[in-house]
Protein backbone atom coordinates (compact mmCIF):
# COMPACT_ATOMS: atom_id res chain seq x y z
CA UNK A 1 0.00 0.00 0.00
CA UNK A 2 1.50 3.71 -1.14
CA UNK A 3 2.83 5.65 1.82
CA UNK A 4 0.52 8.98 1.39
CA UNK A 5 2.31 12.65 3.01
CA UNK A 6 -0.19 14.94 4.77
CA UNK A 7 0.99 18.50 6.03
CA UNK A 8 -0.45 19.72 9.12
CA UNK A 9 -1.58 23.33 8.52
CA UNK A 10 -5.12 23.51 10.44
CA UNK A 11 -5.56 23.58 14.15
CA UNK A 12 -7.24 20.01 13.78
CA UNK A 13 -4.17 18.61 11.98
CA UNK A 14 -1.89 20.05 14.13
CA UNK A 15 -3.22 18.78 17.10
CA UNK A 16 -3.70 15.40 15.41
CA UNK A 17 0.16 14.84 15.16
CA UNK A 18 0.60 15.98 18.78
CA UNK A 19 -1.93 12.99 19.71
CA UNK A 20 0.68 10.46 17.50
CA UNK A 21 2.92 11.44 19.10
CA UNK A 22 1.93 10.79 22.77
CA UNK A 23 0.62 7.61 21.37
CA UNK A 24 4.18 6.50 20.17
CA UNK A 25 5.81 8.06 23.31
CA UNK A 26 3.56 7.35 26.12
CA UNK A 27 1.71 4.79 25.28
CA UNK A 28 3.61 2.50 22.86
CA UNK A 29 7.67 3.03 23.74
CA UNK A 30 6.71 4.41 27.21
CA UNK A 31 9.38 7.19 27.39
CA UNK A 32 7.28 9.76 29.23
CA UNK A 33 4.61 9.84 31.88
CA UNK A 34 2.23 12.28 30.23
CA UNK A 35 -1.47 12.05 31.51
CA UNK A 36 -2.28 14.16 29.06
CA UNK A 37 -3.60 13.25 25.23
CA UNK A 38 -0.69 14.92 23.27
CA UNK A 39 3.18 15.94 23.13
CA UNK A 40 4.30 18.93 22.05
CA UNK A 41 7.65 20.44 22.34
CA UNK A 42 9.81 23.89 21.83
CA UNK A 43 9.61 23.57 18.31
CA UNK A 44 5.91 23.41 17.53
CA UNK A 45 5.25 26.86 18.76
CA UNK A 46 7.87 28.31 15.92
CA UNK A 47 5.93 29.63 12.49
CA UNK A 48 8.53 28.08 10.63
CA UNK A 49 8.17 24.63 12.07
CA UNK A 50 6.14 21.78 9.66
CA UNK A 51 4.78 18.82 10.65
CA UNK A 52 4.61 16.00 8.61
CA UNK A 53 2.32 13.02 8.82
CA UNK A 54 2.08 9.66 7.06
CA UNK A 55 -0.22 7.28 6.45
CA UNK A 56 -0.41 3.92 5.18
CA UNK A 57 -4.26 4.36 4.25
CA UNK A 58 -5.44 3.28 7.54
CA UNK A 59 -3.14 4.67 10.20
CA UNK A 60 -0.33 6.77 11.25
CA UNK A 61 3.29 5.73 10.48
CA UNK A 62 5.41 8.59 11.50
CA UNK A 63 5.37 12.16 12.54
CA UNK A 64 8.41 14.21 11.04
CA UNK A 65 8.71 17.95 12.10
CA UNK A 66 10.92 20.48 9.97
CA UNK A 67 12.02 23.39 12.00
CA UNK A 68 13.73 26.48 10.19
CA UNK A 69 15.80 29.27 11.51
């Protein structure tokens, strides 16, 4: 199955790839105690930063964020 790329621009996108992430970090790999729904970090707040989804056609793969200077 093709590997689709999804920008997160909207609010709603966004906040979807802050979910993945706590479910990869917290749940899954357990690396953090979060209680909390989502992970966000220093780098989300910057305009420049993009966040990159991708999907297999039914779920989440990976998260990749791209933060400029």
């Amino acid at each position: 199955m093709p590997i689709r790329l999804k920008i997160a621009r909207s609010t709603a996108e966004k906040a979807e790839v802050y979910r993945f992430r706590h479910r990869v970090f917290v749940e899954e790999e357990r690396r953090f105690h979060n209680p909390g729904n989502h992970i966000t970090d220093q780098y989300d707040s910057f305009g420049e930063t993009i966040n990159v989804l991708a999907f297999d056609g039914r779920h989440d793969r990976f998260d990749l964020f791209i933060a400029g200077r």
